[in-house]
PDB file of N, CA and C in Angstrom:
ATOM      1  N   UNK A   1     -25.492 -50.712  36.186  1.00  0.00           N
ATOM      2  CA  UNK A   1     -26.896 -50.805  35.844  1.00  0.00           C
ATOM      3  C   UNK A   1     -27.060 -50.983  34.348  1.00  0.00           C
ATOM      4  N   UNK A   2     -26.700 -50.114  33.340  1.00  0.00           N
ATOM      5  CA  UNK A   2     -26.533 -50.236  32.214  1.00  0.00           C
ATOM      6  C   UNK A   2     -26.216 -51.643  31.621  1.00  0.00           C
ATOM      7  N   UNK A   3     -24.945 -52.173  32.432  1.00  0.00           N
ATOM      8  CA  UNK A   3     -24.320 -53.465  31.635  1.00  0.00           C
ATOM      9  C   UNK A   3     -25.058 -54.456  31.952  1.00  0.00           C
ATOM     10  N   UNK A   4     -26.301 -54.334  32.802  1.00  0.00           N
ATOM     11  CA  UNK A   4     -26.809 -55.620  33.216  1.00  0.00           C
ATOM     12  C   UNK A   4     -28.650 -55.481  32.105  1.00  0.00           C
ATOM     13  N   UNK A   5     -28.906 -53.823  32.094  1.00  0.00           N
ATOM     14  CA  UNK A   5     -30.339 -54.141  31.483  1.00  0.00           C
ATOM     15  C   UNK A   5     -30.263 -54.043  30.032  1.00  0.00           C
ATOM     16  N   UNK A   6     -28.775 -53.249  29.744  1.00  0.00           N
ATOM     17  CA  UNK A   6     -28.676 -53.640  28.178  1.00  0.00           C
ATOM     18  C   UNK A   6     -27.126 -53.571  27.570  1.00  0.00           C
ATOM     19  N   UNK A   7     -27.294 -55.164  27.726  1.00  0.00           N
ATOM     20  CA  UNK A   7     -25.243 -55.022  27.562  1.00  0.00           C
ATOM     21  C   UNK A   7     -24.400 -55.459  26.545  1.00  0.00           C
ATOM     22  N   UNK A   8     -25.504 -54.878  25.674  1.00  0.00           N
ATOM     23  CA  UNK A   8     -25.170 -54.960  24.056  1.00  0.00           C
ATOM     24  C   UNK A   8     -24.628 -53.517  23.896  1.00  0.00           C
ATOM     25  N   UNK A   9     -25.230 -52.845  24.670  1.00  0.00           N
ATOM     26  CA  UNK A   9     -25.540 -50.916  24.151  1.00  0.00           C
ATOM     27  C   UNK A   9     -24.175 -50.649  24.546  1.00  0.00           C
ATOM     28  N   UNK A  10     -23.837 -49.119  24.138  1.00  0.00           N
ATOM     29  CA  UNK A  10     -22.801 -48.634  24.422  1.00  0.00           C
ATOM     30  C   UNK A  10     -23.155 -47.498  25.340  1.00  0.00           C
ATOM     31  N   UNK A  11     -22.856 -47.582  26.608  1.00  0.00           N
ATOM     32  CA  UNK A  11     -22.982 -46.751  27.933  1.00  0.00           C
ATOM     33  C   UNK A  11     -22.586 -45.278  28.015  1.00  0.00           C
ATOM     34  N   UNK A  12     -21.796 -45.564  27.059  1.00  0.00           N
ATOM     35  CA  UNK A  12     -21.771 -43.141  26.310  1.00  0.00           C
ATOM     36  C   UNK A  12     -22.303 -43.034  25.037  1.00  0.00           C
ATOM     37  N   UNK A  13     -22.870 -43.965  24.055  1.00  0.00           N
ATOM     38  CA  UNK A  13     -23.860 -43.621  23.456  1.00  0.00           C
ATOM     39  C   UNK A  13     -25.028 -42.940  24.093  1.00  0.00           C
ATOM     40  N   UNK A  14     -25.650 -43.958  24.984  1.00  0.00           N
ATOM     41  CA  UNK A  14     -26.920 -43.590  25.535  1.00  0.00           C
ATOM     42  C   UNK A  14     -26.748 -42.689  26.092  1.00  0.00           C
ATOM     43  N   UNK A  15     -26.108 -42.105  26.772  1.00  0.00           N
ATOM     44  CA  UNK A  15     -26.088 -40.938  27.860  1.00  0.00           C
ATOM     45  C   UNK A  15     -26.182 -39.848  27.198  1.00  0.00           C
ATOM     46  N   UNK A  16     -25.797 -40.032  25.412  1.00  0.00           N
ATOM     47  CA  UNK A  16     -26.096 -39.007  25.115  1.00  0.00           C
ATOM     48  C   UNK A  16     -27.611 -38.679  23.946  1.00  0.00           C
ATOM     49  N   UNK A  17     -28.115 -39.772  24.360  1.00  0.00           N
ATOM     50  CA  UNK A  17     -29.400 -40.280  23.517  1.00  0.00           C
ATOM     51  C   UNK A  17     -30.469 -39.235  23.816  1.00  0.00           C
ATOM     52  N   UNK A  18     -30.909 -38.359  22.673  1.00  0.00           N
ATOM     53  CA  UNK A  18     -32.082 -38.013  22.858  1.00  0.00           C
ATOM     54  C   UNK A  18     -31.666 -36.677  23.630  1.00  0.00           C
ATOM     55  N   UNK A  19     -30.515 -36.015  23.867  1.00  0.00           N
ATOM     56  CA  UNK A  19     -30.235 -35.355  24.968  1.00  0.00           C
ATOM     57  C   UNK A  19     -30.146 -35.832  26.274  1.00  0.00           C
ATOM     58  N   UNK A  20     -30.153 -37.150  26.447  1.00  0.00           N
ATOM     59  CA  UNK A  20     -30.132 -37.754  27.767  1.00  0.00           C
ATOM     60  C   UNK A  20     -29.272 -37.151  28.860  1.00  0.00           C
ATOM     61  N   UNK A  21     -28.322 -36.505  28.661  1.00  0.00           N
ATOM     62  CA  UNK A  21     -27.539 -35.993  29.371  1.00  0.00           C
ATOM     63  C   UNK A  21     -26.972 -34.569  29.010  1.00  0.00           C
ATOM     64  N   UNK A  22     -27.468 -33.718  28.785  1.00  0.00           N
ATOM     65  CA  UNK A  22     -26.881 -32.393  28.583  1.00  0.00           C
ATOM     66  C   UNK A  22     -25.698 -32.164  28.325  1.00  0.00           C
ATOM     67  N   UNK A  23     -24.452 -32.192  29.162  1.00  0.00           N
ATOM     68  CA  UNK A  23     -23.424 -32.219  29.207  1.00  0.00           C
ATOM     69  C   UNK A  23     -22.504 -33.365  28.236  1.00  0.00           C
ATOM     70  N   UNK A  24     -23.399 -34.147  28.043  1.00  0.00           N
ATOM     71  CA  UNK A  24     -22.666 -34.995  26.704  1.00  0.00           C
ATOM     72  C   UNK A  24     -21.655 -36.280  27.261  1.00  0.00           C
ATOM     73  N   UNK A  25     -21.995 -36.440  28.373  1.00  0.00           N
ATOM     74  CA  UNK A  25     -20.524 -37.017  28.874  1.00  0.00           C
ATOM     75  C   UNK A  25     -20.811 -38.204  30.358  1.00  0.00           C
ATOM     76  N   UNK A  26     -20.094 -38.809  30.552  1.00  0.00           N
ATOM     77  CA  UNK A  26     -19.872 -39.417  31.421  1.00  0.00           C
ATOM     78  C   UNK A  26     -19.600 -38.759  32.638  1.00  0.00           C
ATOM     79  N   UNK A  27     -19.545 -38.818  33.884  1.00  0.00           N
ATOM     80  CA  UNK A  27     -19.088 -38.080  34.998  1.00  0.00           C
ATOM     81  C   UNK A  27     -17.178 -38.336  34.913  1.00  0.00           C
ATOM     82  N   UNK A  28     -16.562 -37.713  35.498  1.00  0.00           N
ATOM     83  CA  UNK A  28     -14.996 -38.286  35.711  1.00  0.00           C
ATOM     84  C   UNK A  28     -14.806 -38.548  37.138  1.00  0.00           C
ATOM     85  N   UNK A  29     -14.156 -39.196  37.406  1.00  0.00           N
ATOM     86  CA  UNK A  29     -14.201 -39.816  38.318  1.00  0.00           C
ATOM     87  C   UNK A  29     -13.629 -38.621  39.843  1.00  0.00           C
ATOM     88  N   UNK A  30     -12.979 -37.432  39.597  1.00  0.00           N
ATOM     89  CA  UNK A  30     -12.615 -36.507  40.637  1.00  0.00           C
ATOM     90  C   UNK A  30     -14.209 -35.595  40.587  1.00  0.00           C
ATOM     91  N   UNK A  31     -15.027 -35.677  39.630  1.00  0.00           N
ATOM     92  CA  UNK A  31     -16.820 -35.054  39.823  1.00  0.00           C
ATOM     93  C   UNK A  31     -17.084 -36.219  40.606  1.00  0.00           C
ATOM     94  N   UNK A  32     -16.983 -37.073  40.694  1.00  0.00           N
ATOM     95  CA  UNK A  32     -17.993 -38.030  41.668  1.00  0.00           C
ATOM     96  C   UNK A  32     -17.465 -38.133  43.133  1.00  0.00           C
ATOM     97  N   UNK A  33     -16.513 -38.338  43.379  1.00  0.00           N
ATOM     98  CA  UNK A  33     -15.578 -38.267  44.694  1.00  0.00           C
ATOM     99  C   UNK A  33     -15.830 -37.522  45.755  1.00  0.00           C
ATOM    100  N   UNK A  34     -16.155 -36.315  45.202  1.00  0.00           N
ATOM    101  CA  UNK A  34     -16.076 -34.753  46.158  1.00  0.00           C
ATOM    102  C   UNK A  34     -17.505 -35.411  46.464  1.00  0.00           C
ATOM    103  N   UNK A  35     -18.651 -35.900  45.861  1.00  0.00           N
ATOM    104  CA  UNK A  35     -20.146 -35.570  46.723  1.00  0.00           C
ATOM    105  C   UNK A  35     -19.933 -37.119  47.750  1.00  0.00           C
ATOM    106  N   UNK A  36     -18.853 -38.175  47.549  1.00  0.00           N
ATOM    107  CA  UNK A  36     -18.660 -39.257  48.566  1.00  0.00           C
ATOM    108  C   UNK A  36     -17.917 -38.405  49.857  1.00  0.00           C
ATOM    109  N   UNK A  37     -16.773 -37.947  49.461  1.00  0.00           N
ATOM    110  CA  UNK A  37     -16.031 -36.834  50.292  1.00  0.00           C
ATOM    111  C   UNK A  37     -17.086 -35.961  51.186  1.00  0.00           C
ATOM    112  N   UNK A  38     -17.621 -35.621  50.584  1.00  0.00           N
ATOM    113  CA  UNK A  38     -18.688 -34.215  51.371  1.00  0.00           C
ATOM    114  C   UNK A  38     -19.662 -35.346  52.399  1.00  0.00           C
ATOM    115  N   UNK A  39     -20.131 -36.135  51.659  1.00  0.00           N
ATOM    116  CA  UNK A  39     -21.204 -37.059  52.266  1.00  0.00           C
ATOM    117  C   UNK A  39     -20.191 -37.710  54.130  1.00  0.00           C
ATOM    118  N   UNK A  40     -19.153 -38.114  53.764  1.00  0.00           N
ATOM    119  CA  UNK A  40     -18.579 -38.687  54.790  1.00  0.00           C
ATOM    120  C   UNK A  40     -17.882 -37.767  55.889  1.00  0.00           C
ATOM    121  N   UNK A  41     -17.734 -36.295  55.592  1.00  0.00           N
ATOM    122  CA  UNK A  41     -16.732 -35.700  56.526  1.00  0.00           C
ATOM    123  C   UNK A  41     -17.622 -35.249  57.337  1.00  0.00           C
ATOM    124  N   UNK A  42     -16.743 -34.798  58.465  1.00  0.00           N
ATOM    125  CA  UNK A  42     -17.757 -34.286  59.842  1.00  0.00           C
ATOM    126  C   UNK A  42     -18.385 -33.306  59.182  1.00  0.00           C
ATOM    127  N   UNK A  43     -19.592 -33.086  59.634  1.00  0.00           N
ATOM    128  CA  UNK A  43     -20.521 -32.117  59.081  1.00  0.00           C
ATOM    129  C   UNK A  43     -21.694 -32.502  58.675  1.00  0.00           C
ATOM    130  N   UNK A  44     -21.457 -33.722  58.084  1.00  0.00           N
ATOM    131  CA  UNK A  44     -22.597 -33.734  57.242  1.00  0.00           C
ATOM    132  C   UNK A  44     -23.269 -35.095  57.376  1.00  0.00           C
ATOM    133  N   UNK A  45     -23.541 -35.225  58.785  1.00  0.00           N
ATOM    134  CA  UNK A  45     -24.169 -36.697  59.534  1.00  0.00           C
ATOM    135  C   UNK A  45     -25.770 -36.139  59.760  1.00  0.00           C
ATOM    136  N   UNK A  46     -25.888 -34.657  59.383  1.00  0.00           N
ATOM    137  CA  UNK A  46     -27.140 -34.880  59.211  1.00  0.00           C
ATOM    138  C   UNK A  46     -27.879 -34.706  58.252  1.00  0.00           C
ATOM    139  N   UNK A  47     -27.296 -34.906  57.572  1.00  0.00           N
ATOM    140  CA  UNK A  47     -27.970 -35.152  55.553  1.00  0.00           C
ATOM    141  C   UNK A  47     -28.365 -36.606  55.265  1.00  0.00           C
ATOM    142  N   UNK A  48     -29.610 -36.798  55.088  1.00  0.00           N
ATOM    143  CA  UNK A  48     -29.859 -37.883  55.298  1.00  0.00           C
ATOM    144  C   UNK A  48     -31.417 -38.296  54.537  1.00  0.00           C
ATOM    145  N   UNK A  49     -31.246 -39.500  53.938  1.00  0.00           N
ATOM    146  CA  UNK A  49     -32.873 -39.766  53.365  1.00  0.00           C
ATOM    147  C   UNK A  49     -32.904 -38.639  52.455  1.00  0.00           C
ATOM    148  N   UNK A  50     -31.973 -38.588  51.808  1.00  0.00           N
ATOM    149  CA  UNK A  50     -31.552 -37.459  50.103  1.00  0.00           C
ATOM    150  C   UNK A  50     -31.643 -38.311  49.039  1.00  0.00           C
ATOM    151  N   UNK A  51     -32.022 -38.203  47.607  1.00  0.00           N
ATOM    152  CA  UNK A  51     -31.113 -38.478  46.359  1.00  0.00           C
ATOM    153  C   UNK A  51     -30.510 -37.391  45.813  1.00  0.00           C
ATOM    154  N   UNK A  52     -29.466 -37.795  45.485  1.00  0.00           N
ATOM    155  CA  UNK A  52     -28.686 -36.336  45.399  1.00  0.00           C
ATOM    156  C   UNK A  52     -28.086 -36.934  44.420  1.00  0.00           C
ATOM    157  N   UNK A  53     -28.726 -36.441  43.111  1.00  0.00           N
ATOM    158  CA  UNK A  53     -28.479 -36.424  41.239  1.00  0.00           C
ATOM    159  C   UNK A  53     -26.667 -35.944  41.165  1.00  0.00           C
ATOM    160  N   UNK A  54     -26.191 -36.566  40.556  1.00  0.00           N
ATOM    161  CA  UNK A  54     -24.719 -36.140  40.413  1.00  0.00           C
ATOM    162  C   UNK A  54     -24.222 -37.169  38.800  1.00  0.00           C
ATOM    163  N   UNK A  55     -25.565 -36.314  37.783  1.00  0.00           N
ATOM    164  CA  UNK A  55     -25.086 -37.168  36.237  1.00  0.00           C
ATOM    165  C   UNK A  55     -25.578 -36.228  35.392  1.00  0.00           C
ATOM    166  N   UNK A  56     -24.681 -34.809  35.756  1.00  0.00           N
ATOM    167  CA  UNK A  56     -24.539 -34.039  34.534  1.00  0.00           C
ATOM    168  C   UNK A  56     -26.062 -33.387  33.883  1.00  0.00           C
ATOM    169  N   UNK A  57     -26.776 -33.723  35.062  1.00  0.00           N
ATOM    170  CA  UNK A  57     -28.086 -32.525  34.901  1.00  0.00           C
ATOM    171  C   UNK A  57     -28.937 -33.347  33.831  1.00  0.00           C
ATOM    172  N   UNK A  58     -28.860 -34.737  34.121  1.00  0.00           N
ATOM    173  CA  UNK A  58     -30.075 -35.917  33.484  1.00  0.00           C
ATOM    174  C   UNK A  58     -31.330 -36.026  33.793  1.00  0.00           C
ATOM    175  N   UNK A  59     -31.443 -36.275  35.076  1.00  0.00           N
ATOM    176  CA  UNK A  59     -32.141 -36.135  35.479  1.00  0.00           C
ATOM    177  C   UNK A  59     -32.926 -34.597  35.833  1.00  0.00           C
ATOM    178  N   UNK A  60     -32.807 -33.617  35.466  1.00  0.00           N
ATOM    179  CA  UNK A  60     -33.444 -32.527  35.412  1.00  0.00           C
ATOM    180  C   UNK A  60     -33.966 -32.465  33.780  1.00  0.00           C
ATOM    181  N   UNK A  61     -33.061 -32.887  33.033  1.00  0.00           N
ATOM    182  CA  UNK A  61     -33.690 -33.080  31.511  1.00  0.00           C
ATOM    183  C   UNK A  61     -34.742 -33.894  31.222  1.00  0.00           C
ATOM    184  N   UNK A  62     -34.317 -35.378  31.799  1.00  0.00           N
ATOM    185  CA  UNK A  62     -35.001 -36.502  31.025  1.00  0.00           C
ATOM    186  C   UNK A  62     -35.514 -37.621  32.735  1.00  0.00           C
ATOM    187  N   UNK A  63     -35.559 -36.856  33.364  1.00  0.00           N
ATOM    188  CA  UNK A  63     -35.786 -37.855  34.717  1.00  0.00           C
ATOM    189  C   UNK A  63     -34.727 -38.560  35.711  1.00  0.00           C
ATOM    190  N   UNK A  64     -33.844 -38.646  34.791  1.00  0.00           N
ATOM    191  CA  UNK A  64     -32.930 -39.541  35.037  1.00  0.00           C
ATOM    192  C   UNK A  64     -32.816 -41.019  34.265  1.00  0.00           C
ATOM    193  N   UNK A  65     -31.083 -42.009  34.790  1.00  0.00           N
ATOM    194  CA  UNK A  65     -31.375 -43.203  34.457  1.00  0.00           C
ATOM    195  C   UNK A  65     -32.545 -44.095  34.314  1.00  0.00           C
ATOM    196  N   UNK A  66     -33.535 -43.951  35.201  1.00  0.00           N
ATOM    197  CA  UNK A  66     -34.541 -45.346  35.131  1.00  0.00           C
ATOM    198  C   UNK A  66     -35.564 -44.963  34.091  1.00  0.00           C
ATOM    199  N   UNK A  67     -36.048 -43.660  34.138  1.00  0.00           N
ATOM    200  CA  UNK A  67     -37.185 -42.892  33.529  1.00  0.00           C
ATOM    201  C   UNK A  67     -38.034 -43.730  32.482  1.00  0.00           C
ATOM    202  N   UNK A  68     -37.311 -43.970  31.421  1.00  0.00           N
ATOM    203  CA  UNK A  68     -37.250 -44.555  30.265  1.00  0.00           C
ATOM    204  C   UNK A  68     -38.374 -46.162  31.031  1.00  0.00           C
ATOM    205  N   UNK A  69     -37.419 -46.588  31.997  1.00  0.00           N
ATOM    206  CA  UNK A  69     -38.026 -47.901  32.282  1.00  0.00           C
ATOM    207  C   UNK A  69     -39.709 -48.028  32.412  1.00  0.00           C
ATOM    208  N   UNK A  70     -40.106 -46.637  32.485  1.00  0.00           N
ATOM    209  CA  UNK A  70     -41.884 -46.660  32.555  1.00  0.00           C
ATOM    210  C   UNK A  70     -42.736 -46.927  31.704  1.00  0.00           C
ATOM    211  N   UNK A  71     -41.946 -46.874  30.230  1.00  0.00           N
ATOM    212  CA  UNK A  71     -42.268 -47.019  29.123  1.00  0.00           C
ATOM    213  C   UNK A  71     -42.229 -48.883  28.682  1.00  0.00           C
ATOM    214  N   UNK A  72     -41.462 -49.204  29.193  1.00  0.00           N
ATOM    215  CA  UNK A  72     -41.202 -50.659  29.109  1.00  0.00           C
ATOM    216  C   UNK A  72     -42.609 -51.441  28.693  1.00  0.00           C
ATOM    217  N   UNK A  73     -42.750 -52.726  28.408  1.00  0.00           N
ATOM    218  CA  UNK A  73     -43.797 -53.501  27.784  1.00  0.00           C
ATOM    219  C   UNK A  73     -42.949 -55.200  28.881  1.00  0.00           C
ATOM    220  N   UNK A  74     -44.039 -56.088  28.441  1.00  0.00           N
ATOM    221  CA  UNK A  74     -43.556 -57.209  29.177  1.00  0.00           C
ATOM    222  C   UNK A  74     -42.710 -57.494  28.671  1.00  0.00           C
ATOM    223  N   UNK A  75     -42.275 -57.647  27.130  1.00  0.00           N
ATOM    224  CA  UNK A  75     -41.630 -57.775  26.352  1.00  0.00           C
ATOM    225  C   UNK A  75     -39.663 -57.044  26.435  1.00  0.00           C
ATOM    226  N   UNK A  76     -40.040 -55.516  26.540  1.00  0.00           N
ATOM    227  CA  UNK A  76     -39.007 -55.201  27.260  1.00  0.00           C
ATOM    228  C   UNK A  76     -38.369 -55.676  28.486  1.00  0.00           C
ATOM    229  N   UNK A  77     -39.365 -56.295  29.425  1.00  0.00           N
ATOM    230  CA  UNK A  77     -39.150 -56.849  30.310  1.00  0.00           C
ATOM    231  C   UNK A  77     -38.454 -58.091  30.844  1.00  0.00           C
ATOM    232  N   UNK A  78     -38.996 -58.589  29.720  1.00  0.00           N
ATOM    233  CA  UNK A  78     -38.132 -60.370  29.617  1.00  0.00           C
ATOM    234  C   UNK A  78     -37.502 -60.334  28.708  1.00  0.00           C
ATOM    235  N   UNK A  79     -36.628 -58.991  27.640  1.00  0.00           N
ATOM    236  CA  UNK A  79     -35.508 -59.201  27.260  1.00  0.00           C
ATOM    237  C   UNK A  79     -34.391 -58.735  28.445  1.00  0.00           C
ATOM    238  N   UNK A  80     -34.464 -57.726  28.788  1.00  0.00           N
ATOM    239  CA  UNK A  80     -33.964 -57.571  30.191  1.00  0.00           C
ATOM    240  C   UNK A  80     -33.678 -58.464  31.009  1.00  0.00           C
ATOM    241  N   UNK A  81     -34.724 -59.186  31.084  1.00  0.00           N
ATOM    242  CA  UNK A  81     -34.667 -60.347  32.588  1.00  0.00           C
ATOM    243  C   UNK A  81     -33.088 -61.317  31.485  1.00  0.00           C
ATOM    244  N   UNK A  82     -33.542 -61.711  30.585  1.00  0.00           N
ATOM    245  CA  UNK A  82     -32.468 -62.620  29.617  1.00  0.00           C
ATOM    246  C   UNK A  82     -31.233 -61.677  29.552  1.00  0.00           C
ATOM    247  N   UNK A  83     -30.863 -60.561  29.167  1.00  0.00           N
ATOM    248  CA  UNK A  83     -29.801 -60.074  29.047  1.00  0.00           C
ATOM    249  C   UNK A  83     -28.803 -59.744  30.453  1.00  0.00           C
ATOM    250  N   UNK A  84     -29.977 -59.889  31.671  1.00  0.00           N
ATOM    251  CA  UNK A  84     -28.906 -60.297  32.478  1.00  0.00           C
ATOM    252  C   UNK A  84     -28.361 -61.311  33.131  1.00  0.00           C
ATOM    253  N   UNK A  85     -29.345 -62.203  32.920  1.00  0.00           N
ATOM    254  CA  UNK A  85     -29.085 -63.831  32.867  1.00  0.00           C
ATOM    255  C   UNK A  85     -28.000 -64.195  32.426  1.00  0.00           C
ATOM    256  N   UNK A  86     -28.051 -63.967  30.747  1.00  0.00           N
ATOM    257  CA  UNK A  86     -26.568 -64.018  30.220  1.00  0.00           C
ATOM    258  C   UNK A  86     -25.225 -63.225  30.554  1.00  0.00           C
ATOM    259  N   UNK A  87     -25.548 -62.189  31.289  1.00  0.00           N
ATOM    260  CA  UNK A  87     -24.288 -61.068  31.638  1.00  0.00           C
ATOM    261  C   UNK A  87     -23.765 -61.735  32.801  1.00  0.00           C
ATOM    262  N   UNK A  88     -24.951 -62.409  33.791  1.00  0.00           N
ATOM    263  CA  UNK A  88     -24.499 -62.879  35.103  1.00  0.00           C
ATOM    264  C   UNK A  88     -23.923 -64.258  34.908  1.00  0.00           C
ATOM    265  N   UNK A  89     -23.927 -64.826  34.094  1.00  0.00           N
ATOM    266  CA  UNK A  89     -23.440 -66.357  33.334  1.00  0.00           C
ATOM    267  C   UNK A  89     -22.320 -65.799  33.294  1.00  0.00           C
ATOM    268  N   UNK A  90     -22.076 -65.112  32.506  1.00  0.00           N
ATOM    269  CA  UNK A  90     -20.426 -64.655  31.895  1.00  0.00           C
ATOM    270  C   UNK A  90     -19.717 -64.548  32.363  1.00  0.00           C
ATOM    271  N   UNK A  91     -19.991 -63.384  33.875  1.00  0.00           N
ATOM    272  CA  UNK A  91     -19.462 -63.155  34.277  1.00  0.00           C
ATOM    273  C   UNK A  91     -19.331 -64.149  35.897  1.00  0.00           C
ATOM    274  N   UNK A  92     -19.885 -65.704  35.783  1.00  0.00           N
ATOM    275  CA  UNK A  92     -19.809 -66.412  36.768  1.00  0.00           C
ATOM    276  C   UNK A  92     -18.876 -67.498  36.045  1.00  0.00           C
ATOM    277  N   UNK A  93     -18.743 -67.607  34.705  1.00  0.00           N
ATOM    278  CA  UNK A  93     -17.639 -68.010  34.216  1.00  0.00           C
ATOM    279  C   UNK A  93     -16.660 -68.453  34.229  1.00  0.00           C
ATOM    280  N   UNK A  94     -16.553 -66.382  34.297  1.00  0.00           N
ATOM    281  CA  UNK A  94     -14.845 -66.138  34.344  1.00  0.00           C
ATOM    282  C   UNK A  94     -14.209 -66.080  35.825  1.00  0.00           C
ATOM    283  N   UNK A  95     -15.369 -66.824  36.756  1.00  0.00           N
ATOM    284  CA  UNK A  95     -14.473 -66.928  38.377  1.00  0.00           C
ATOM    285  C   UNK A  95     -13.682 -68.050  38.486  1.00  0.00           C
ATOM    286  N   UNK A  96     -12.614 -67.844  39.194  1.00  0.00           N
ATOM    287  CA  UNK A  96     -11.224 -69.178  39.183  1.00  0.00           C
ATOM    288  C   UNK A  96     -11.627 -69.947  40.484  1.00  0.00           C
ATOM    289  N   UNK A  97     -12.512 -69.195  41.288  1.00  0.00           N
ATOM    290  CA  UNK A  97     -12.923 -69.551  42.327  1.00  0.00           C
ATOM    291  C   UNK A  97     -14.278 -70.163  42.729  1.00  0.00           C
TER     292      UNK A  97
END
């Protein structure tokens, strides 16, 4: 999400912007696993129609990732729309296929 609405920025800068993220940090990848793990094992087929926040208590601070986006202007809007224009160019590029 990040690399597509602003992929100039640096993606652990921001997280820690403003307090954006309490914890200061990125998730690691054995914190994210266990709530895919839990989500898929028997048990838990009836958990369902959840968002279930798992970014270091951001969203209890600052809303979460999108929050910010409410603030946006048209302007914010159609640099966005362009910065992923160009991200999706780039990266249609570099296909061999």
């Amino acid at each position: 999400m990040s690399g597509r609405l602003a992929p100039q920025a640096d993606s652990t800068e921001d997280m820690n912007r403003d307090g954006a993220n309490p914890m200061g940090r990125i998730g690691k990848m054995h914190e994210l696993v266990n709530l895919a793990a839990f989500l898929m094992a028997p048990g838990a087929e009836y958990v369902n129609g959840q968002t279930i926040a798992i970014d270091g208590a951001a969203y209890n601070a600052t809303g979460g990732n999108f929050s910010r986006l409410g603030d946006w202007g048209d302007s914010e809007w159609q640099a966005a729309r362009e910065a992923i224009e160009a991200t999706n160019a780039k990266d249609k590029a570099k296909r061999t296929v």
